[in-house]
PDB file of N, CA and C in Angstrom:
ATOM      1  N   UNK A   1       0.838  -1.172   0.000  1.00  0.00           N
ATOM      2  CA  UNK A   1       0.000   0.000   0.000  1.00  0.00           C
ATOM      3  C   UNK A   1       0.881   1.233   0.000  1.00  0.00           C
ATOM      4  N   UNK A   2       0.362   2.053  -0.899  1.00  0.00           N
ATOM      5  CA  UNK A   2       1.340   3.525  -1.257  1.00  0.00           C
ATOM      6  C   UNK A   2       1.084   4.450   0.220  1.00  0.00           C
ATOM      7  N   UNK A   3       1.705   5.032   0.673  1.00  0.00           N
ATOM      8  CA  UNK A   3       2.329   5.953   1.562  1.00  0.00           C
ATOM      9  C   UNK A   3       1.117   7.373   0.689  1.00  0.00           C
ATOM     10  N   UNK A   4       0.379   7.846   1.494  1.00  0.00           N
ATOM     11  CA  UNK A   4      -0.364   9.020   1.052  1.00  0.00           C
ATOM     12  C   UNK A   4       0.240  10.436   1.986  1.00  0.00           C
ATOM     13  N   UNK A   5       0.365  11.255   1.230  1.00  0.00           N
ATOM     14  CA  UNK A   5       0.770  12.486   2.409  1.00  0.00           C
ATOM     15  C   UNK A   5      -0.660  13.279   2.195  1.00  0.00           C
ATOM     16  N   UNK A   6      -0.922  13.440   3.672  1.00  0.00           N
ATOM     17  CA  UNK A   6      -1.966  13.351   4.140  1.00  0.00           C
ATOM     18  C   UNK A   6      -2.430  15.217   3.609  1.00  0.00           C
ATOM     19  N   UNK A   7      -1.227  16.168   4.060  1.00  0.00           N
ATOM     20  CA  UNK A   7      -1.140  17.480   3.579  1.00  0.00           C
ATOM     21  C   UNK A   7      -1.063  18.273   2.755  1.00  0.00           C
ATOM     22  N   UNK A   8      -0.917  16.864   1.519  1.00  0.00           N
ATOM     23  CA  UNK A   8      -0.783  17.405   0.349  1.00  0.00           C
ATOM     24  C   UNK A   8      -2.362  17.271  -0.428  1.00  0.00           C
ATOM     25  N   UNK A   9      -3.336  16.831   0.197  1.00  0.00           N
ATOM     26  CA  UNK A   9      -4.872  16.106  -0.391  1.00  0.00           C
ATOM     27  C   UNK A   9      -5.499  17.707  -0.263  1.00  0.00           C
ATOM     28  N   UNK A  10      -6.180  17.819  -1.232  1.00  0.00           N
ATOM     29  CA  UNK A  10      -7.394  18.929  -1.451  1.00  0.00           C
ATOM     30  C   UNK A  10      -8.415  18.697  -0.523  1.00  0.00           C
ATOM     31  N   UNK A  11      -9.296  19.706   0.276  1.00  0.00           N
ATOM     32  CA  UNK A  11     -10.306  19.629   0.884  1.00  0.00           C
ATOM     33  C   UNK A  11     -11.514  18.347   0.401  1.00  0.00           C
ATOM     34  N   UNK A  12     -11.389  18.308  -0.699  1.00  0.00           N
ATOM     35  CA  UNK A  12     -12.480  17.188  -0.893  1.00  0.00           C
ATOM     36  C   UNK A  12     -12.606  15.714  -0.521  1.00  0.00           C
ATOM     37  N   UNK A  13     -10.501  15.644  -1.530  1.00  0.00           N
ATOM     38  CA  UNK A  13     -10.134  14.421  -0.952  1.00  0.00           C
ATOM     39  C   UNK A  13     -10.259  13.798   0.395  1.00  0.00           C
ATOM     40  N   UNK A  14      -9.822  14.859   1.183  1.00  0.00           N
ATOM     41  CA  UNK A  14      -9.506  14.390   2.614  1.00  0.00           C
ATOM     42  C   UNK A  14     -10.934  14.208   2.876  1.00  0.00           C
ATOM     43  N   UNK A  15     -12.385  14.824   2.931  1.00  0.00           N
ATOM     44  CA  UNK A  15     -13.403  14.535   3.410  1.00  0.00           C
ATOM     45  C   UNK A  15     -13.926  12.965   2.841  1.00  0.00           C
ATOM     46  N   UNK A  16     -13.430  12.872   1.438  1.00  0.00           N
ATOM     47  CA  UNK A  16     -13.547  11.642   1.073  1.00  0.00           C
ATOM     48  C   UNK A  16     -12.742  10.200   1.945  1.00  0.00           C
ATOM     49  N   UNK A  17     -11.342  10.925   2.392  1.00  0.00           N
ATOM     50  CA  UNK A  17     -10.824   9.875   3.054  1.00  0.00           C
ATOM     51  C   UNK A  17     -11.583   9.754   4.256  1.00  0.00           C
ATOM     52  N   UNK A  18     -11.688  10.888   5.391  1.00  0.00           N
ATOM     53  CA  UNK A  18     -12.622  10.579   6.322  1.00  0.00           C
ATOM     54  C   UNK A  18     -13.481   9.901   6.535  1.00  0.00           C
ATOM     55  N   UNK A  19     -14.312  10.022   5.301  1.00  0.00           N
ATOM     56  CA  UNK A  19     -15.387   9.058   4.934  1.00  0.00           C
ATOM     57  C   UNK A  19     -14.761   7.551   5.008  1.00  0.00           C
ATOM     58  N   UNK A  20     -14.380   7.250   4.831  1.00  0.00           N
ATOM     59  CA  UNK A  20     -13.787   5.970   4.296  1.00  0.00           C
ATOM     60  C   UNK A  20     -12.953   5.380   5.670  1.00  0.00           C
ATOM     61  N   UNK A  21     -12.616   5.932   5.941  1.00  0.00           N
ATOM     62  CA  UNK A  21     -11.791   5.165   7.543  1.00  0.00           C
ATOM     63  C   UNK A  21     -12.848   5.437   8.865  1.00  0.00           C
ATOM     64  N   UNK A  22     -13.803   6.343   8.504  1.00  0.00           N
ATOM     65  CA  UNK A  22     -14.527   6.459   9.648  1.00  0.00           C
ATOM     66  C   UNK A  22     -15.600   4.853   9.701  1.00  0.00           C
ATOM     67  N   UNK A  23     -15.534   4.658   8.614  1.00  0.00           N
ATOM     68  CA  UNK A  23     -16.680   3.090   8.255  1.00  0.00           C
ATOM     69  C   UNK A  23     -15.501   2.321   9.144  1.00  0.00           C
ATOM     70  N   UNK A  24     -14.386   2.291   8.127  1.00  0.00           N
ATOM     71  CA  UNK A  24     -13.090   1.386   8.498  1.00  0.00           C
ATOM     72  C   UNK A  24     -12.548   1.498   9.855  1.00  0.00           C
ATOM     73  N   UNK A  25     -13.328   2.339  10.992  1.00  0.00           N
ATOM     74  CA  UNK A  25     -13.357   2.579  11.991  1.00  0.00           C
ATOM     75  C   UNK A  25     -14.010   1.905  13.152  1.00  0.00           C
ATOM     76  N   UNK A  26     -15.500   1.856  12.157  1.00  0.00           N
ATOM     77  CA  UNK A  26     -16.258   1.178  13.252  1.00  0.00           C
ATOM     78  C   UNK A  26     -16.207  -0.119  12.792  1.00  0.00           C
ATOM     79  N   UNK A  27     -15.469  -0.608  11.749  1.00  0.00           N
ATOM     80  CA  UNK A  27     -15.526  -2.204  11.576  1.00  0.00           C
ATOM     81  C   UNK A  27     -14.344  -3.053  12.335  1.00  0.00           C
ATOM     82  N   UNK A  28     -13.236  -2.385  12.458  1.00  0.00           N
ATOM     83  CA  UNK A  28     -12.354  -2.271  13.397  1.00  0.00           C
ATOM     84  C   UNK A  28     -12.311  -2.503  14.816  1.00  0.00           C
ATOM     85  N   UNK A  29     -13.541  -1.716  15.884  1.00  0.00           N
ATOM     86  CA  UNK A  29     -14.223  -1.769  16.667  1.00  0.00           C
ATOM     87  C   UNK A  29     -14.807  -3.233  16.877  1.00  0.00           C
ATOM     88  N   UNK A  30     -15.877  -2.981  15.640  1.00  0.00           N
ATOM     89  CA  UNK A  30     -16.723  -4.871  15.480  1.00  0.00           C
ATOM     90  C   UNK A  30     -15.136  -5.714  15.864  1.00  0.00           C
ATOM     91  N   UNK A  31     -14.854  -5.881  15.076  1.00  0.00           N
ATOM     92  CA  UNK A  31     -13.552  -7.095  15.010  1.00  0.00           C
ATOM     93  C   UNK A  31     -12.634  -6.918  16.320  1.00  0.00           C
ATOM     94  N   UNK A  32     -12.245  -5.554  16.807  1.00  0.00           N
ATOM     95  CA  UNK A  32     -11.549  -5.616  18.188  1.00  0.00           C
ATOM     96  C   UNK A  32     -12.182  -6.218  19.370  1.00  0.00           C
ATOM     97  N   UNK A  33     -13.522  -5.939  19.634  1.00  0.00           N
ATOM     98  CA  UNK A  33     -14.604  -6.663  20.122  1.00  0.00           C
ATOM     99  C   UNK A  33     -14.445  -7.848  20.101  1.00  0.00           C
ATOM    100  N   UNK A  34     -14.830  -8.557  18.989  1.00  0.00           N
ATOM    101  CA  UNK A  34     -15.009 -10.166  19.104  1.00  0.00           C
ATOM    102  C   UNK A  34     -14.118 -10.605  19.188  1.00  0.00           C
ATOM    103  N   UNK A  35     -12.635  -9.924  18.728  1.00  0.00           N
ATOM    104  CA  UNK A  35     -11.244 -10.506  19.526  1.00  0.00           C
ATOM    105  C   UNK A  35     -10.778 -10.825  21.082  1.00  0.00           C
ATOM    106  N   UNK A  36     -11.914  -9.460  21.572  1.00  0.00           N
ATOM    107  CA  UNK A  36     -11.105  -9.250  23.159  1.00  0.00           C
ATOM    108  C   UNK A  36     -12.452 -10.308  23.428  1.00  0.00           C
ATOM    109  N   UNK A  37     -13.820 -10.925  22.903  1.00  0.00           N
ATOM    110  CA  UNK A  37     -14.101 -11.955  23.199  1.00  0.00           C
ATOM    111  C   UNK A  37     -13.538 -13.498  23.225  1.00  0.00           C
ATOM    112  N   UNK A  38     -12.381 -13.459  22.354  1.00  0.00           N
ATOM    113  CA  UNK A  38     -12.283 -14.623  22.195  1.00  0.00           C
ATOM    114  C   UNK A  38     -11.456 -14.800  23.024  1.00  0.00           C
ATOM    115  N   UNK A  39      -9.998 -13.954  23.497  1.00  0.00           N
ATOM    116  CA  UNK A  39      -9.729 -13.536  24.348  1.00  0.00           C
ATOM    117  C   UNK A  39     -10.051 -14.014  25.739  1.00  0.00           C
ATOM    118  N   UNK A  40     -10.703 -13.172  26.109  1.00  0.00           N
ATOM    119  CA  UNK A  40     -11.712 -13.122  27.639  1.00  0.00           C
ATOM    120  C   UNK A  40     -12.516 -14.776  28.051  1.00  0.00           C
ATOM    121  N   UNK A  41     -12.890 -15.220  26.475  1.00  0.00           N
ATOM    122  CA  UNK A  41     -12.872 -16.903  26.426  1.00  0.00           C
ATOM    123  C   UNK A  41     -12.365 -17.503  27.008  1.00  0.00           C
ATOM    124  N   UNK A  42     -10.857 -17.265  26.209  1.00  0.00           N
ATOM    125  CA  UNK A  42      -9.464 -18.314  26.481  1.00  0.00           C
ATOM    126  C   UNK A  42      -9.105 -18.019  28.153  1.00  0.00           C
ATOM    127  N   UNK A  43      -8.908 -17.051  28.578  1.00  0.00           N
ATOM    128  CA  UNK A  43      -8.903 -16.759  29.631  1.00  0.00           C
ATOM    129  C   UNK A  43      -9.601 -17.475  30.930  1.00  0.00           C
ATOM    130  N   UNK A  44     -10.976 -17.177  30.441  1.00  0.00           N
ATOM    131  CA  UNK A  44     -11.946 -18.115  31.860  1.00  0.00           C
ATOM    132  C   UNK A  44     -12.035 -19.604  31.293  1.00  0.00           C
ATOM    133  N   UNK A  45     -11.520 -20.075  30.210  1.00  0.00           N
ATOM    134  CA  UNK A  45     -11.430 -21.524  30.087  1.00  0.00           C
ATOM    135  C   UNK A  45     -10.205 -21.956  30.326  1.00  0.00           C
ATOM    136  N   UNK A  46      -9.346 -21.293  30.988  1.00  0.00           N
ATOM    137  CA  UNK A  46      -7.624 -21.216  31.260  1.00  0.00           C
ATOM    138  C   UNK A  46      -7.206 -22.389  30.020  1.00  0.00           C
ATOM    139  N   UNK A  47      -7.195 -21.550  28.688  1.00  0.00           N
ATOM    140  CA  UNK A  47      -6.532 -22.087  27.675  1.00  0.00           C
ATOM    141  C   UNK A  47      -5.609 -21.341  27.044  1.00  0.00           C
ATOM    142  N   UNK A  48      -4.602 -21.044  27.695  1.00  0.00           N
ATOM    143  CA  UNK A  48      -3.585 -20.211  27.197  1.00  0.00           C
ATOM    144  C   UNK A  48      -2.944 -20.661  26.027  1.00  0.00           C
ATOM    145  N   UNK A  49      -2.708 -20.158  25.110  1.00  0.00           N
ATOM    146  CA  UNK A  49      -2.145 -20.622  23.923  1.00  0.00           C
ATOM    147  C   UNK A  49      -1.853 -19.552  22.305  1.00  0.00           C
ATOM    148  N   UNK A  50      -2.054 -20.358  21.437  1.00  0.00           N
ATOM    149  CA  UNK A  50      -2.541 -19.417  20.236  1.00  0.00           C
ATOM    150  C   UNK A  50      -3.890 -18.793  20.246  1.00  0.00           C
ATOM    151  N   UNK A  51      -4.984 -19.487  20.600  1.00  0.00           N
ATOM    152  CA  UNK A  51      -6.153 -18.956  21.033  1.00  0.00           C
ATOM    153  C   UNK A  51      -6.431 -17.426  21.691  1.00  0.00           C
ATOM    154  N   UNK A  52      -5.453 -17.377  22.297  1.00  0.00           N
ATOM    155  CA  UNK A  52      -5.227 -15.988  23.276  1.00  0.00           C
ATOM    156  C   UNK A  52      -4.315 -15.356  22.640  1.00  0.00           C
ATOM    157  N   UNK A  53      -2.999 -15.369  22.183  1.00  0.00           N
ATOM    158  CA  UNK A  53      -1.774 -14.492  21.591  1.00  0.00           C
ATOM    159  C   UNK A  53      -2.299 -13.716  20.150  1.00  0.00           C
ATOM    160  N   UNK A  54      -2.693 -14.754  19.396  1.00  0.00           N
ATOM    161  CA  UNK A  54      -3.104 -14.500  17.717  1.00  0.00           C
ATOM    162  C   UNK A  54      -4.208 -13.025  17.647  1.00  0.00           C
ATOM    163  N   UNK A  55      -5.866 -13.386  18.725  1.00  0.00           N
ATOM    164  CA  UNK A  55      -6.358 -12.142  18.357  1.00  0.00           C
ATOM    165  C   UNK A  55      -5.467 -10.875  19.636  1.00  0.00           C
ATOM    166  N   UNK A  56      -4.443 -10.943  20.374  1.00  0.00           N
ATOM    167  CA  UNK A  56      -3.629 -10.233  21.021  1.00  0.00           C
ATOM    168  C   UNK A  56      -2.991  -9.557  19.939  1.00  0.00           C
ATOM    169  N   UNK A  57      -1.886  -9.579  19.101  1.00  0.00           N
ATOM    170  CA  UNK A  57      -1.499  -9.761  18.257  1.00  0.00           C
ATOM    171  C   UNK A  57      -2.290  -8.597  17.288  1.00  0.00           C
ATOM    172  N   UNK A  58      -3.530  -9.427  16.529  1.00  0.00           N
ATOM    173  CA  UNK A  58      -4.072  -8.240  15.877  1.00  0.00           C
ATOM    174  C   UNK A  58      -4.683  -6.985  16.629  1.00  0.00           C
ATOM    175  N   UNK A  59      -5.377  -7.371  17.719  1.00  0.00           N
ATOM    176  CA  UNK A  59      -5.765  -6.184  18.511  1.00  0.00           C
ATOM    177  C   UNK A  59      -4.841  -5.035  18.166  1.00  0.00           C
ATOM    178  N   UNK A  60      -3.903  -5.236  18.427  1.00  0.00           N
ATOM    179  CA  UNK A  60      -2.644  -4.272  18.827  1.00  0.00           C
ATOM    180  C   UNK A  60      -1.822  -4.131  17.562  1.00  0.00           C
ATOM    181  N   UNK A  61      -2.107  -4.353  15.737  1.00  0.00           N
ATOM    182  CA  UNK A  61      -2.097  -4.296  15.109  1.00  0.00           C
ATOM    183  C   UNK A  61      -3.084  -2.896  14.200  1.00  0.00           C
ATOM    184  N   UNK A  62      -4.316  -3.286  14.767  1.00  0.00           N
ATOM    185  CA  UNK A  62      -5.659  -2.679  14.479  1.00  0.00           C
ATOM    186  C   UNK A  62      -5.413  -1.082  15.311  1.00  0.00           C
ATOM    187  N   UNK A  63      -5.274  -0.998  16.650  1.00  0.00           N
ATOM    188  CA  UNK A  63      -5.346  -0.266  17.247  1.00  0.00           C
ATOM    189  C   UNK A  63      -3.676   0.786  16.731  1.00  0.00           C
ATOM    190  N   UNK A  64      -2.516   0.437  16.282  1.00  0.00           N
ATOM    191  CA  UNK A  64      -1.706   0.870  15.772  1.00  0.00           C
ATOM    192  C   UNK A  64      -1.843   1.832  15.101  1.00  0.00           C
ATOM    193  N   UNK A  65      -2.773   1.060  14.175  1.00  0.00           N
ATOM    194  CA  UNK A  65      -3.272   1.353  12.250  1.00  0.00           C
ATOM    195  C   UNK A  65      -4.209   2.787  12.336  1.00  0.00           C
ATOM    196  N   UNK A  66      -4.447   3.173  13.681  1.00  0.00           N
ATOM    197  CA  UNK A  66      -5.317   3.833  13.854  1.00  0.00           C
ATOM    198  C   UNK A  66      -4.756   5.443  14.085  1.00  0.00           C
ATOM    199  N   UNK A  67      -3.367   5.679  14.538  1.00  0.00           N
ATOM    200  CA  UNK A  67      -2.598   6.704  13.892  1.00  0.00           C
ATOM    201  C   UNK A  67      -3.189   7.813  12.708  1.00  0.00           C
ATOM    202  N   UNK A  68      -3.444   7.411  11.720  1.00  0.00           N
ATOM    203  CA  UNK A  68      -3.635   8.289  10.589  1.00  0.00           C
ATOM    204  C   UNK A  68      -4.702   8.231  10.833  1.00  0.00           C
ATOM    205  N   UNK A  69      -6.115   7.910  11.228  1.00  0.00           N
ATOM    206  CA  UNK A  69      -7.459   8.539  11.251  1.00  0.00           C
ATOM    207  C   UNK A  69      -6.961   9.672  12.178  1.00  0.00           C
ATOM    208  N   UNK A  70      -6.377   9.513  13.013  1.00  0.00           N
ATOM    209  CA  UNK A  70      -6.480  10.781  14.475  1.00  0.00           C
ATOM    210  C   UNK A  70      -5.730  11.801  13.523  1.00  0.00           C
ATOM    211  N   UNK A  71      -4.739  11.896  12.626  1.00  0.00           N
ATOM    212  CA  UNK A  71      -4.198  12.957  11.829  1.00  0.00           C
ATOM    213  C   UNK A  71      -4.569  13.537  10.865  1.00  0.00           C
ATOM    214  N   UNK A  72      -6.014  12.867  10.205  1.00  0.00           N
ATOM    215  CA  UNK A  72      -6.804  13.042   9.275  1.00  0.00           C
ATOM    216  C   UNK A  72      -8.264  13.606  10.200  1.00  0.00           C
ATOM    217  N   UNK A  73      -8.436  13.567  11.290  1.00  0.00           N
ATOM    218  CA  UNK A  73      -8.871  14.461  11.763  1.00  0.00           C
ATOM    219  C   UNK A  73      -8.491  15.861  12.124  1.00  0.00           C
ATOM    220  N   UNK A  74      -7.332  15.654  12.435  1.00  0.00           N
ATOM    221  CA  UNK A  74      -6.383  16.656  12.893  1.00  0.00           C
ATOM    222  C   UNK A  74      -6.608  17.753  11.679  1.00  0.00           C
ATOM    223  N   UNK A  75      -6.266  17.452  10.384  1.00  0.00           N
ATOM    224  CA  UNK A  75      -6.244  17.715   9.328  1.00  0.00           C
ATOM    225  C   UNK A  75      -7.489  18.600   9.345  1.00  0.00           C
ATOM    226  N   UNK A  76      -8.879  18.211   9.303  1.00  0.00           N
ATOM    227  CA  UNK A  76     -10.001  18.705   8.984  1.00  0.00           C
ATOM    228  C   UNK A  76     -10.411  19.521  10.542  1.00  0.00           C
ATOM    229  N   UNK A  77      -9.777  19.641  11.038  1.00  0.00           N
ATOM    230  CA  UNK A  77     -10.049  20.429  12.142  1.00  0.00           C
ATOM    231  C   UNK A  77      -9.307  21.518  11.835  1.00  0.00           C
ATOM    232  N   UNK A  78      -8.422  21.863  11.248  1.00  0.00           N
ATOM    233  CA  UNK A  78      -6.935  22.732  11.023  1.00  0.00           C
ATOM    234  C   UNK A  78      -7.950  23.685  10.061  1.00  0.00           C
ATOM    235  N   UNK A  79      -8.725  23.124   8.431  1.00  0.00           N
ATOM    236  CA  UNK A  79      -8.910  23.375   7.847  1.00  0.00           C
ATOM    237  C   UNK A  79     -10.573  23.514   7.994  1.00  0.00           C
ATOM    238  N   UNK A  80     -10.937  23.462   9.252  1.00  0.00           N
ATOM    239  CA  UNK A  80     -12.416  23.833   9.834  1.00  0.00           C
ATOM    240  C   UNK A  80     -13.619  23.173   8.388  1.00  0.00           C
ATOM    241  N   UNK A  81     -13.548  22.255   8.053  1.00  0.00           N
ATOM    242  CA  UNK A  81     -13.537  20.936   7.166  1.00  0.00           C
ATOM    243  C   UNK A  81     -15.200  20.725   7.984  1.00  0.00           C
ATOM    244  N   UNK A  82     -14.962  20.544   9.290  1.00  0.00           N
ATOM    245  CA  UNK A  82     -16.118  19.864  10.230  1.00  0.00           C
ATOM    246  C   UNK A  82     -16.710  20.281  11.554  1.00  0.00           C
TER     247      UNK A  82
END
């Protein structure tokens, strides 16, 4: 995936990107959810293993990735966008 500079996008673009990670936001959410369920599973069935590490792992993958929405807000706040 290409590297976007976030400062160089026209007012439209960026509302368009907003659009688009704010979905990719709350699906993120869904899936962090049913991770820290499966999780919280492994846990009270004391099955420590891959079961528990793997959605660990993405959690903290997902939640990373989440960097550039907070700067693409940043962005449209700068430029009173919203």
């Amino acid at each position: 995936m290409e590297e976007i500079n976030l400062a160089e996008l026209s007012d439209q673009q960026l509302l368009e990107l907003a659009g688009k990670m704010k979905k990719s936001a709350i699906m993120h959410a869904l899936v962090i959810g049913f991770m820290v369920g499966v999780v919280f599973y492994s846990v009270v069935e004391s099955t420590w293993g891959l079961l528990t590490l793997i959605p660990l792992y993405f959690i903290r993958k997902l939640v990373a990735n989440s960097d550039q929405y907070d700067e693409v807000k940043r962005l449209l706040k700068e430029r009173n966008l919203r």
